[in-house]
N, C-alpha and C. Protein backbone atom coordinates (compact mmCIF):
# COMPACT_ATOMS: atom_id res chain seq x y z
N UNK A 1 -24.77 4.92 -3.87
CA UNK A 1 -23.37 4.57 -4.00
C UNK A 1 -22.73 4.61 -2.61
N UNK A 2 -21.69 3.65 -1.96
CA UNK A 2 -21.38 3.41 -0.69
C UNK A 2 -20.22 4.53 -0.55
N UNK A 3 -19.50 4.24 0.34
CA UNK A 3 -18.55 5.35 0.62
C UNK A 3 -17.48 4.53 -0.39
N UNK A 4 -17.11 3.90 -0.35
CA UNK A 4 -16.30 2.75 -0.96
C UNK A 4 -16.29 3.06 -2.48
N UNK A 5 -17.34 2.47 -2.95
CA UNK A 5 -17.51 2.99 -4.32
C UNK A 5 -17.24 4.37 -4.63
N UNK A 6 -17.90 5.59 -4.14
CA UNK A 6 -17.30 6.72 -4.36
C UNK A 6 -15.89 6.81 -4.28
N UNK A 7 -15.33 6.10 -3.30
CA UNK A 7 -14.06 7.07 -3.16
C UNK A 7 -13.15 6.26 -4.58
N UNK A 8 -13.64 5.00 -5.25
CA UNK A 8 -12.83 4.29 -6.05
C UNK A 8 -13.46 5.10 -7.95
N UNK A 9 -14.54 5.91 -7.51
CA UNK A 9 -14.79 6.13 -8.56
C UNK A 9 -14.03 7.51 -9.02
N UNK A 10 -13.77 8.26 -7.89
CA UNK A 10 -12.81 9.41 -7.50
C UNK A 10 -11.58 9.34 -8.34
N UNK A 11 -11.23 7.98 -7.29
CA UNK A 11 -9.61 7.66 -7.99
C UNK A 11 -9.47 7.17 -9.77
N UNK A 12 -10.41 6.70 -10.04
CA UNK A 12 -10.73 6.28 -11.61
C UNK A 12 -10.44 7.39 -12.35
N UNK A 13 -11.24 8.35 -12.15
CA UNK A 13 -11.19 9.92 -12.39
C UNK A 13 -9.83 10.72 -12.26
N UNK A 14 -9.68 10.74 -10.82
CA UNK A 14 -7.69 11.58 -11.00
C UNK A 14 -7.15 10.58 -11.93
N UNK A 15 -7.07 9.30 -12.11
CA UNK A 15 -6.08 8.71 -12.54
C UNK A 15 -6.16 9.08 -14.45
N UNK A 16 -7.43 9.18 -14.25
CA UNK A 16 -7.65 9.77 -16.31
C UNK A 16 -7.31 10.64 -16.82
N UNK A 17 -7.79 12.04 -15.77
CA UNK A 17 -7.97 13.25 -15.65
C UNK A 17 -7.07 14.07 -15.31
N UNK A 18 -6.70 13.85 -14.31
CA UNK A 18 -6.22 14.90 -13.41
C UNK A 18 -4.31 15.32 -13.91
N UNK A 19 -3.98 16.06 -14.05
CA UNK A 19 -2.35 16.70 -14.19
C UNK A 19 -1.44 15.38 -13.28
N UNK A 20 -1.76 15.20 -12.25
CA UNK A 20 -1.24 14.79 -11.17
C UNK A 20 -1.24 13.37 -11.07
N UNK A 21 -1.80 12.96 -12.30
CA UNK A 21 -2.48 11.45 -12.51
C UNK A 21 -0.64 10.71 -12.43
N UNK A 22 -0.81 9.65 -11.98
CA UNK A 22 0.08 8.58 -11.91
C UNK A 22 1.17 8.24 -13.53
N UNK A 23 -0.01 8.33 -14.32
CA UNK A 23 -0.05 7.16 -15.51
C UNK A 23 0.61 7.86 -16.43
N UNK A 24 1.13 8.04 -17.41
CA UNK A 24 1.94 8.69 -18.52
C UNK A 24 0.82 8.50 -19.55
N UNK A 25 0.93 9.62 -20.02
CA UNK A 25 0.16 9.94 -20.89
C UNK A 25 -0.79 9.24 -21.34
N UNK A 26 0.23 7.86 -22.36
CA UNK A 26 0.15 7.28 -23.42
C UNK A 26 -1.02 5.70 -22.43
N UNK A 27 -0.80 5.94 -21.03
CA UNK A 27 -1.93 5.28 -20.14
C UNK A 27 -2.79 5.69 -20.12
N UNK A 28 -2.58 7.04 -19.95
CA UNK A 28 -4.34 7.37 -19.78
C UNK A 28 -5.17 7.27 -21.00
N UNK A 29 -4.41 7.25 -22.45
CA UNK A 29 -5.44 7.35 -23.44
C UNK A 29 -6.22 5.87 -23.51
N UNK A 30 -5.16 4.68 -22.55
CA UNK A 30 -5.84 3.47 -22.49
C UNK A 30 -6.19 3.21 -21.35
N UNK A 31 -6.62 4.21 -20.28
CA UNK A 31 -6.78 3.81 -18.89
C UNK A 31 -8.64 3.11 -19.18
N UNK A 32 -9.20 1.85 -18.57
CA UNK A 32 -10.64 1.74 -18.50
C UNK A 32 -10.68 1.98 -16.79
N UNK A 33 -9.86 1.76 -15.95
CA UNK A 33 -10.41 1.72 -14.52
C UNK A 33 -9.27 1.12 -13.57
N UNK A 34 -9.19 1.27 -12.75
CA UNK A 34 -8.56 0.28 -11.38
C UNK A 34 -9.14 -1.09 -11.69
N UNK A 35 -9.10 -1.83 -10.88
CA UNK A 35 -9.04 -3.08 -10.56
C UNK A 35 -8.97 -3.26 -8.90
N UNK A 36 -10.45 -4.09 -8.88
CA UNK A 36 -10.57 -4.20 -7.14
C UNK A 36 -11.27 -4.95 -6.78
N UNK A 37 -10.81 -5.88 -5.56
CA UNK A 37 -11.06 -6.75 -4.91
C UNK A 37 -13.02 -6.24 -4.40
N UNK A 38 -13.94 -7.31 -4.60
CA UNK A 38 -15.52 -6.50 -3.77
C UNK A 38 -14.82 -6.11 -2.43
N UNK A 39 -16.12 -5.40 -2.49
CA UNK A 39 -16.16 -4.70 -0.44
C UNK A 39 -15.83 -6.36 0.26
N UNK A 40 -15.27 -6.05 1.21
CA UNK A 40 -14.96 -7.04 2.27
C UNK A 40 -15.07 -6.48 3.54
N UNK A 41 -16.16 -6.29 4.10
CA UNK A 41 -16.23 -5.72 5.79
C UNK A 41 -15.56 -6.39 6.66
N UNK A 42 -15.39 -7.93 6.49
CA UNK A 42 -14.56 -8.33 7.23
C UNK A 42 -13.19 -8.19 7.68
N UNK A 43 -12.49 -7.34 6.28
CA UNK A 43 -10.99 -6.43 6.48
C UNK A 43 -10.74 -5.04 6.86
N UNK A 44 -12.13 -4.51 7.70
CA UNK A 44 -12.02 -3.60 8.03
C UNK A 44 -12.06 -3.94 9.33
N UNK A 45 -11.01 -3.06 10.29
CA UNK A 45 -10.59 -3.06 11.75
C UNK A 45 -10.63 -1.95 12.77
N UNK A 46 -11.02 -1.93 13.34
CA UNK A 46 -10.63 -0.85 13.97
C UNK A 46 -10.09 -1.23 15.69
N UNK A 47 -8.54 -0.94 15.65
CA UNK A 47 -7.89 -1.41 16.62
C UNK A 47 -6.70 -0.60 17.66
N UNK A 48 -6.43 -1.01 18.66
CA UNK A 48 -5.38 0.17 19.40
C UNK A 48 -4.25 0.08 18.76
N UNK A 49 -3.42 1.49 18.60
CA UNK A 49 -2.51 1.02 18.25
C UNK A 49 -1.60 0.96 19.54
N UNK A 50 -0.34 0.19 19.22
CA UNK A 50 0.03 -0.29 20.66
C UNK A 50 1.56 0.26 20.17
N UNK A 51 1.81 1.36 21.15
CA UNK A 51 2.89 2.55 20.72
C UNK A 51 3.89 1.98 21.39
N UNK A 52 4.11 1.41 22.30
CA UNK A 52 5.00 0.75 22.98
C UNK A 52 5.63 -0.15 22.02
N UNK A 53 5.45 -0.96 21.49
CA UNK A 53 5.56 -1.97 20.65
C UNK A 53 7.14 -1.68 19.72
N UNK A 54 7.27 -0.80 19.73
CA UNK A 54 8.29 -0.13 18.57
C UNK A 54 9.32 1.02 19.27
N UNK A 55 10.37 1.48 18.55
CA UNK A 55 11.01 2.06 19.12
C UNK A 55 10.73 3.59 18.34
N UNK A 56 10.45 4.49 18.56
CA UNK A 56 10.33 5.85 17.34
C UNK A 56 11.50 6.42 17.32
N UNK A 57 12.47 6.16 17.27
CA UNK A 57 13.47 6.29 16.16
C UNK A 57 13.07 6.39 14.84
N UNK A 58 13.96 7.52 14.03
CA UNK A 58 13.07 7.65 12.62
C UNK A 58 14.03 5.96 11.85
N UNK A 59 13.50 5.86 10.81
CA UNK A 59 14.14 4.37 9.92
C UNK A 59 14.03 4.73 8.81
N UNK A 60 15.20 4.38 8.53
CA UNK A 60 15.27 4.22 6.82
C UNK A 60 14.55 2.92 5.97
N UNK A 61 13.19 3.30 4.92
CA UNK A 61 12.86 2.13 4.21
C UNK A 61 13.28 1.92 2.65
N UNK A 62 14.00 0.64 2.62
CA UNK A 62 14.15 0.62 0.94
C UNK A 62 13.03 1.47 0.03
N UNK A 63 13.72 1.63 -1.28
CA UNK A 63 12.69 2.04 -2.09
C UNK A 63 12.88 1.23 -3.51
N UNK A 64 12.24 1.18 -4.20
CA UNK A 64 12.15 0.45 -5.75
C UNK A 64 12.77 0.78 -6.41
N UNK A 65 13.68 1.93 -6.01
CA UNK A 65 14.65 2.93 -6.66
C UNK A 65 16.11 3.09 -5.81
N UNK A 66 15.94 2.58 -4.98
CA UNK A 66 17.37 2.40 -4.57
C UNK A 66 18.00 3.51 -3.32
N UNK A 67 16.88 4.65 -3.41
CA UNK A 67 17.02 6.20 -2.19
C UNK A 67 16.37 5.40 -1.49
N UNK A 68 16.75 5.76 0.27
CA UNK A 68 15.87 5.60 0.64
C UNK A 68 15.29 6.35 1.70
N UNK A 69 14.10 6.05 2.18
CA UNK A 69 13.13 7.22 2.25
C UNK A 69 12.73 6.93 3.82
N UNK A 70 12.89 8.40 4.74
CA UNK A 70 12.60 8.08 6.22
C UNK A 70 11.38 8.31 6.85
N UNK A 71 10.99 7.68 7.65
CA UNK A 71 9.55 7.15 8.53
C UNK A 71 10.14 6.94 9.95
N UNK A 72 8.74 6.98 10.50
CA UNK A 72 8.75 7.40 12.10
C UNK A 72 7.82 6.19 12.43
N UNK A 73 8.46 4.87 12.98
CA UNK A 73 7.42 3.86 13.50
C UNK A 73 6.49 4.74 14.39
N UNK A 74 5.02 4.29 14.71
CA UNK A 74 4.17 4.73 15.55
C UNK A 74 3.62 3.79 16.20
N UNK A 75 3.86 2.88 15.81
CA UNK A 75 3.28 1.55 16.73
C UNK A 75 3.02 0.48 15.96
N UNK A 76 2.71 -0.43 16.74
CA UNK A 76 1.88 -1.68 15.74
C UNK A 76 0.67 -1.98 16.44
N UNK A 77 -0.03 -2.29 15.38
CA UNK A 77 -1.53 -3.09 15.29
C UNK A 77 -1.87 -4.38 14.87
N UNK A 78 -2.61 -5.08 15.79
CA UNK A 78 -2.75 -6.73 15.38
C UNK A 78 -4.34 -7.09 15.16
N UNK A 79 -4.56 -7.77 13.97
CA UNK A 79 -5.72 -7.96 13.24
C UNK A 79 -5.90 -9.36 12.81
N UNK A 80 -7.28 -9.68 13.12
CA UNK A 80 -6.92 -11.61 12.93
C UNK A 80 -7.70 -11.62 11.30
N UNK A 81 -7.30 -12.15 10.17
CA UNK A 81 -7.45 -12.69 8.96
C UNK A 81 -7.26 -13.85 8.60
N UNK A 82 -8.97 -14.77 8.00
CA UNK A 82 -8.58 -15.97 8.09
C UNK A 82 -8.28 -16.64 9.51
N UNK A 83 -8.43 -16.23 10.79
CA UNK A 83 -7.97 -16.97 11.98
C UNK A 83 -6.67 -16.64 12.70
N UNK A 84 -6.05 -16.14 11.78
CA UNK A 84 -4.71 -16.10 11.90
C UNK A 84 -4.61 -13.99 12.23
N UNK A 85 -3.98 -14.09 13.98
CA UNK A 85 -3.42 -12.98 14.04
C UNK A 85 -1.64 -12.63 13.47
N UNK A 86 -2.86 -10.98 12.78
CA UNK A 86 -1.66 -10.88 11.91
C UNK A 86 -1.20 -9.44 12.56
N UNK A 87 0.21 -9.38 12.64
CA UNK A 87 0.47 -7.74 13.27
C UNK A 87 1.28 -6.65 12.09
N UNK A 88 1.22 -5.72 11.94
CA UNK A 88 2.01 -4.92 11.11
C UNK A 88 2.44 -3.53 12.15
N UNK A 89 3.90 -2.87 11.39
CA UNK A 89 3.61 -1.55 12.00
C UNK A 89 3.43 -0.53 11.37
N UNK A 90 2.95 0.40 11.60
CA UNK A 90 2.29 1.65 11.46
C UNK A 90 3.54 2.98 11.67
N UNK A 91 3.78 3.36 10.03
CA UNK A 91 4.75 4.24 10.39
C UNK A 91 3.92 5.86 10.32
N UNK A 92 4.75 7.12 10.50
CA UNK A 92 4.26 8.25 10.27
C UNK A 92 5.23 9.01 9.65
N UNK A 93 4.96 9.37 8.39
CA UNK A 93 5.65 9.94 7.40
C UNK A 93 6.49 11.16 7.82
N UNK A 94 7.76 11.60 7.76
CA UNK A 94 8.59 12.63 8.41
C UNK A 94 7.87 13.97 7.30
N UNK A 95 7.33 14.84 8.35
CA UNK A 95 7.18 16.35 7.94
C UNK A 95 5.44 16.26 7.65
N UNK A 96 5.32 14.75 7.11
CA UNK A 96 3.41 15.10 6.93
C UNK A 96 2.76 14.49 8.02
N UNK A 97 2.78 13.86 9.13
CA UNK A 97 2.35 13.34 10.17
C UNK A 97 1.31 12.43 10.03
N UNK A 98 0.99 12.05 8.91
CA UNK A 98 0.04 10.82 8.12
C UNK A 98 0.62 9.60 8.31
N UNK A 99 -1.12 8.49 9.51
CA UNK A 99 -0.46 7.27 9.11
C UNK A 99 0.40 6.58 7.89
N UNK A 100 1.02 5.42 8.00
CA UNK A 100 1.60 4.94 6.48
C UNK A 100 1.66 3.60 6.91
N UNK A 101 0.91 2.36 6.24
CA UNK A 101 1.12 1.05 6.52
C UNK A 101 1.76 0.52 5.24
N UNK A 102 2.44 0.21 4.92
CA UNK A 102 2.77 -0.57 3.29
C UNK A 102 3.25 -2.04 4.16
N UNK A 103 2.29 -2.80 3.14
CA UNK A 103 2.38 -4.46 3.44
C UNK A 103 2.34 -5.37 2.36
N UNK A 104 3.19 -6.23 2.48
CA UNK A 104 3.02 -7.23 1.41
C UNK A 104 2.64 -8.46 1.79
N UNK A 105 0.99 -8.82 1.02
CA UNK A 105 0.50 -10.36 1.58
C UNK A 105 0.96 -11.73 0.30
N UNK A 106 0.18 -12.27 0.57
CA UNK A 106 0.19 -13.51 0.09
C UNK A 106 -0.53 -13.33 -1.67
N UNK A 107 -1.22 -12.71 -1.81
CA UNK A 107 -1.32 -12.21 -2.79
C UNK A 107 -0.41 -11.61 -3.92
N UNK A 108 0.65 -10.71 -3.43
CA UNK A 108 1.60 -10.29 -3.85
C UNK A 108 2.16 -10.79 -5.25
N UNK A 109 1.98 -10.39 -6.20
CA UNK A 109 2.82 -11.49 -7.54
C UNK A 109 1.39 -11.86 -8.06
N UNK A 110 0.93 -12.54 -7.68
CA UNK A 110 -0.58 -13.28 -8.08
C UNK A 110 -1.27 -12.55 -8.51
N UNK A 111 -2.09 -11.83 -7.63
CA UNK A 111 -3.35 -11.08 -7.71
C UNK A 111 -3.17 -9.31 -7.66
N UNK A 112 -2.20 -9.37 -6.75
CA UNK A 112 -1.79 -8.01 -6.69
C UNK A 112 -0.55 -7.57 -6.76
N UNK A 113 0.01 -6.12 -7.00
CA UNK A 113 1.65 -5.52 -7.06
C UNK A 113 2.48 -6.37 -6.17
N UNK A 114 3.66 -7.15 -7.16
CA UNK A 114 4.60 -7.51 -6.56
C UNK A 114 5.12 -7.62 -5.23
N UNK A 115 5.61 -5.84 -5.56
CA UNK A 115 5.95 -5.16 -4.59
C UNK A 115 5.40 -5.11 -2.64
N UNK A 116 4.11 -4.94 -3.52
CA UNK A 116 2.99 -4.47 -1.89
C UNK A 116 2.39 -3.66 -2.33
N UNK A 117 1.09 -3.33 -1.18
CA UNK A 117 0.64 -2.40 -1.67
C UNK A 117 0.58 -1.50 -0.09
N UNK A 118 0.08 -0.32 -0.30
CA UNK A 118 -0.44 0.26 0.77
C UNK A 118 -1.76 0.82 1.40
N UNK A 119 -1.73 1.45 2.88
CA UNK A 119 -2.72 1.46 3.41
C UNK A 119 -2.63 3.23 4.15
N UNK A 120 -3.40 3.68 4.39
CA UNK A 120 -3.43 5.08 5.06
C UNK A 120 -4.40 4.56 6.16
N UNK A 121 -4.00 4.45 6.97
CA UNK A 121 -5.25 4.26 8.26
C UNK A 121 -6.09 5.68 9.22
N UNK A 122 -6.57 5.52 9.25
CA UNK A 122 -7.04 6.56 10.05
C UNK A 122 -7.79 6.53 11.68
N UNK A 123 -7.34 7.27 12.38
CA UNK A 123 -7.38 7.65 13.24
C UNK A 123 -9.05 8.19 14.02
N UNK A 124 -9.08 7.42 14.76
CA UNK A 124 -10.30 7.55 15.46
C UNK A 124 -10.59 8.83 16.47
N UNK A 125 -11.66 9.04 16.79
CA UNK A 125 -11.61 10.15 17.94
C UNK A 125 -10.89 9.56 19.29
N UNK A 126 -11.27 8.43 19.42
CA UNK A 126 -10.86 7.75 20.94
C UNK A 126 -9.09 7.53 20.50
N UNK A 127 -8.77 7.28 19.37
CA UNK A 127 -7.52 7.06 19.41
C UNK A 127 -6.98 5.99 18.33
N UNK A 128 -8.13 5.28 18.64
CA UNK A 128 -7.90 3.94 17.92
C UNK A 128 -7.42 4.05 16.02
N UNK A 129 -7.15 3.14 15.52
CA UNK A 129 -6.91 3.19 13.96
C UNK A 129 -7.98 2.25 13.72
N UNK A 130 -8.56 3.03 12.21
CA UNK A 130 -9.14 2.09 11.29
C UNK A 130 -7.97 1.65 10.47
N UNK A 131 -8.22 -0.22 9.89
CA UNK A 131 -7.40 -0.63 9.23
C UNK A 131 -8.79 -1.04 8.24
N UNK A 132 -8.48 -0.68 7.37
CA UNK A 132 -9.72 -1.10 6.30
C UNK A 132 -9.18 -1.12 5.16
N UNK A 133 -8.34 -2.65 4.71
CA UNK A 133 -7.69 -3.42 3.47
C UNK A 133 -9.07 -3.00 2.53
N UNK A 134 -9.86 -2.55 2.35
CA UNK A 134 -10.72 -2.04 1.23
C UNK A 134 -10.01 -1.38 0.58
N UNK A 135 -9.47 -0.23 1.57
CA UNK A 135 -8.83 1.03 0.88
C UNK A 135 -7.34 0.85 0.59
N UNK A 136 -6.84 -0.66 0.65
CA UNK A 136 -5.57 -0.87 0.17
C UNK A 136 -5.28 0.12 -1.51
N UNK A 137 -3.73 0.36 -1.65
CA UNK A 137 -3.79 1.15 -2.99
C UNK A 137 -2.61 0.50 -2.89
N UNK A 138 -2.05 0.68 -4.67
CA UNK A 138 -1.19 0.17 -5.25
C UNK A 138 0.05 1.65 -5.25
N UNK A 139 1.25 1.65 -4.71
CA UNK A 139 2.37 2.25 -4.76
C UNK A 139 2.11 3.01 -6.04
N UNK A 140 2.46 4.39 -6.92
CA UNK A 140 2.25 4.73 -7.64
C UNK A 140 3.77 4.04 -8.65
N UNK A 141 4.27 3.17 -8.23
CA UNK A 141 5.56 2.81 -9.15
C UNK A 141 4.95 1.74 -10.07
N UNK A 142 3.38 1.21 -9.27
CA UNK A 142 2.94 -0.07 -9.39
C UNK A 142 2.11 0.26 -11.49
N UNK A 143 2.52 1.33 -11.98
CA UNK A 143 1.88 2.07 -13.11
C UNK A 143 2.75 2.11 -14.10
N UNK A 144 4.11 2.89 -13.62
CA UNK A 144 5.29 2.27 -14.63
C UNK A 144 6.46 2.98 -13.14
N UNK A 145 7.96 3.03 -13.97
CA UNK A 145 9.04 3.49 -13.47
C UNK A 145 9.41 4.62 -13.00
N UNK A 146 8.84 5.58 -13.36
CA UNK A 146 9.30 7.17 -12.74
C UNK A 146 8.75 7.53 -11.26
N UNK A 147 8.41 6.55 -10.65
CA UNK A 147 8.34 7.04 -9.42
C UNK A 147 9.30 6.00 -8.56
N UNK A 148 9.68 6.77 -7.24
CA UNK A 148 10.10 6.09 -6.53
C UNK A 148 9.01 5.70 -5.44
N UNK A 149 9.26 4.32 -5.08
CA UNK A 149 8.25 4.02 -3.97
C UNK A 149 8.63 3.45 -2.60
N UNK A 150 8.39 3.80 -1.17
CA UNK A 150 8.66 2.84 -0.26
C UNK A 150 8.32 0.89 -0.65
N UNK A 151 9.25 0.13 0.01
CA UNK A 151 9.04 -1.05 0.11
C UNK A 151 8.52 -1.75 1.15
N UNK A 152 7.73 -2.44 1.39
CA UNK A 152 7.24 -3.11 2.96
C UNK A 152 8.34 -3.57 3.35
N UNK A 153 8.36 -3.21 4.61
CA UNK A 153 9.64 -3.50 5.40
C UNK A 153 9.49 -5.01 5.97
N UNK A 154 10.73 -6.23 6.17
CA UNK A 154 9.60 -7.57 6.50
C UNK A 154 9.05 -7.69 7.82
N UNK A 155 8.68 -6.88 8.14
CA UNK A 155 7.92 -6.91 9.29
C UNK A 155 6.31 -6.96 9.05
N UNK A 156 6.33 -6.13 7.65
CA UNK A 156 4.75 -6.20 7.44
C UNK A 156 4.77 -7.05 6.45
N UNK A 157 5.64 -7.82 6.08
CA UNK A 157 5.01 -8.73 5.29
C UNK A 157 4.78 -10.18 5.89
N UNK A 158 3.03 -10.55 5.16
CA UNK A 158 2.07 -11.66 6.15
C UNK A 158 2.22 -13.01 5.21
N UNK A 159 2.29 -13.88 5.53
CA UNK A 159 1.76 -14.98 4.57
C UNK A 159 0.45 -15.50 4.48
N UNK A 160 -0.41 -14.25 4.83
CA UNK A 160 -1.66 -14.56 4.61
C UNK A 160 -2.33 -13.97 3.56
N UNK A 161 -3.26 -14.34 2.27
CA UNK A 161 -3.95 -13.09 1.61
C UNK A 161 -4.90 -12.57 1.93
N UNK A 162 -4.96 -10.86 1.53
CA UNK A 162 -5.73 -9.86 2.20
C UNK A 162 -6.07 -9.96 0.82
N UNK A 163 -7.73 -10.43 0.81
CA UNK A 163 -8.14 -10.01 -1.08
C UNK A 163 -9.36 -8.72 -0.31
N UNK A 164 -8.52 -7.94 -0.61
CA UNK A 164 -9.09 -6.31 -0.22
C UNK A 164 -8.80 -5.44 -0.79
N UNK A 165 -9.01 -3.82 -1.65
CA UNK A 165 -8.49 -3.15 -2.13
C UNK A 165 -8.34 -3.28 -3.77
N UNK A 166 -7.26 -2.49 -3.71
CA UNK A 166 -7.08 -2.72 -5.33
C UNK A 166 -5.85 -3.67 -5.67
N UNK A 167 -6.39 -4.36 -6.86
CA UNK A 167 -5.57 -5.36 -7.61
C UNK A 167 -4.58 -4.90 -8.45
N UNK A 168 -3.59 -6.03 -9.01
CA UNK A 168 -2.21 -5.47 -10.26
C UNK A 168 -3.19 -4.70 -11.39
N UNK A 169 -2.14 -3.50 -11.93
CA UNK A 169 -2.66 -2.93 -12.57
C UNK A 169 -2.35 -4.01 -14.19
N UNK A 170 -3.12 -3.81 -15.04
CA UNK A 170 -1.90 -4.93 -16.20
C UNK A 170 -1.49 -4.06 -17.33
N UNK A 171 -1.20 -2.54 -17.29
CA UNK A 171 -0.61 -2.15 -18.15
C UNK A 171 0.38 -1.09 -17.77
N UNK A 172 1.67 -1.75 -17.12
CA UNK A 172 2.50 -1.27 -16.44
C UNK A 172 3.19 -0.89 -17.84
N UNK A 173 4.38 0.30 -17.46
CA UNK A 173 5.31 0.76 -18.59
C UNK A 173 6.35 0.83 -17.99
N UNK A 174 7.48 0.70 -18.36
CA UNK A 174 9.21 0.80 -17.93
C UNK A 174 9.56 1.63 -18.94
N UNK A 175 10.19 2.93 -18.65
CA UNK A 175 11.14 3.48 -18.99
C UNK A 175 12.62 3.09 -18.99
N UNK A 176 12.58 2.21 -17.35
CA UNK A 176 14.21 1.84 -16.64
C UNK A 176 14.03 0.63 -17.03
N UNK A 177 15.42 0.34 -16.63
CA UNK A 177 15.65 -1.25 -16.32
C UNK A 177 16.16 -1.31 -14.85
N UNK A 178 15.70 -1.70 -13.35
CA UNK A 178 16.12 -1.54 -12.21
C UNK A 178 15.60 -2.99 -11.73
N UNK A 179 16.49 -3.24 -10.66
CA UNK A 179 15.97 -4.76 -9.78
C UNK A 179 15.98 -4.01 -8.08
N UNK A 180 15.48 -4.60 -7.43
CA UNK A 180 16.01 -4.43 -6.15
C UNK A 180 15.72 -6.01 -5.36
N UNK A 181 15.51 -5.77 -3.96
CA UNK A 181 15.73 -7.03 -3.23
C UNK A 181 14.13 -7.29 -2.40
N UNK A 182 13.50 -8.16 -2.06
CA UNK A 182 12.21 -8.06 -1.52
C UNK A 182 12.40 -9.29 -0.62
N UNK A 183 12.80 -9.29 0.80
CA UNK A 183 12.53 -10.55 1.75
C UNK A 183 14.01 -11.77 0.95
N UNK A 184 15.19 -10.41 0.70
CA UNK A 184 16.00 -11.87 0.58
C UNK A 184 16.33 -12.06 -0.93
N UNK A 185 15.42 -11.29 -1.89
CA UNK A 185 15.36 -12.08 -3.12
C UNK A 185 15.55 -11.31 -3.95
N UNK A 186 16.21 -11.30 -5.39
CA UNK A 186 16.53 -10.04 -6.15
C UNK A 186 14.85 -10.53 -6.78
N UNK A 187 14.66 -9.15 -7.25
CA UNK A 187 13.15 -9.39 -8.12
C UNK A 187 13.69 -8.10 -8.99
N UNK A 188 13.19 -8.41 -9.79
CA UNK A 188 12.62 -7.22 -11.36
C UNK A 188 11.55 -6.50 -11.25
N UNK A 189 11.88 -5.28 -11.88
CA UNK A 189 10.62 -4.36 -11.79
C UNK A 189 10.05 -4.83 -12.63
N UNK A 190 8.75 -5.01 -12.36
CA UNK A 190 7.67 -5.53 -13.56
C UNK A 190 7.11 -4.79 -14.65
């Protein structure tokens, strides 16, 4: 089993199992699995991040819920997909010091969460970030309504698709009724 597979068989598991699981109850008695794009080595990167690029000032990012929630740009990173260089930035979460990429591609609506999904990159010995869209994950709002989630800010959103990671889940639940705005546009929580 690859590293890949383990770590998706992991998440299969918290998401059934675990107290801490995402899903309300009445999901997990129908959870069969995630949903995910095959391995794609080709969406894995490993690149500088370029700290200059940004100002670290902390920023406020929308959320699906309307609070919103502060981050520490750390730079941006540029990755070619399809031909096409694509750049995003790379924030660091206030108080946990963990990369945070949330991006919304071309996929978005189609194949995968509306919304976006996200990325945790990690950090090399030399410095560098892995960007490895394998390990893309779906916002935990992307399950039903009781969570609040960051929104990709449009800076990371590409018009290219990243078919990497995990896909829409299809048995979302609403408790709420909430809209917010995505690139301009009112949208519905799904």
């Amino acid at each position: 089993m690859s590293r890949l597979e383990e770590y998706r068989r992991r998440r299969d598991e918290f998401f059934r199992n675990h107290p801490n699981s995402p899903l309300l109850p009445e999901q997990k008695e129908r959870f069969e699995g995630l949903s995910y794009y095959p391995e794609n080595p080709e969406l894995r990167f490993v690149v500088e991040l370029d700290r200059d690029a940004v100002s670290h000032d902390p920023v406020l990012l929308a959320t699906t819920t309307g609070e919103p929630k502060e981050f520490i740009p750390a730079g941006k990173v540029t990755v070619t997909i399809e031909d096409k260089p694509v750049s995003f930035v790379v924030y660091r979460e206030v108080g946990r010091g963990r990369y945070f990429l949330p991006f919304r591609d071309a996929t978005a609506g189609k194949e995968t969460y509306p919304v976006g999904r996200y990325l945790d990159p990690q950090e090399t010995p030399d410095g560098k970030l892995v960007i490895d869209f394998n390990y893309a994950y779906n916002p935990y709002c992307a399950y039903n309504d009781r969570w609040t989630c960051p929104i990709p800010p449009a800076e990371n959103v590409v018009d290219v698709p990243i078919r990497a990671g995990e896909k829409s889940y299809p048995d979302y639940v609403s408790v709420h009724s909430f809209s917010f705005t995505i690139e301009g546009s009112e949208e519905q929580a799904p």
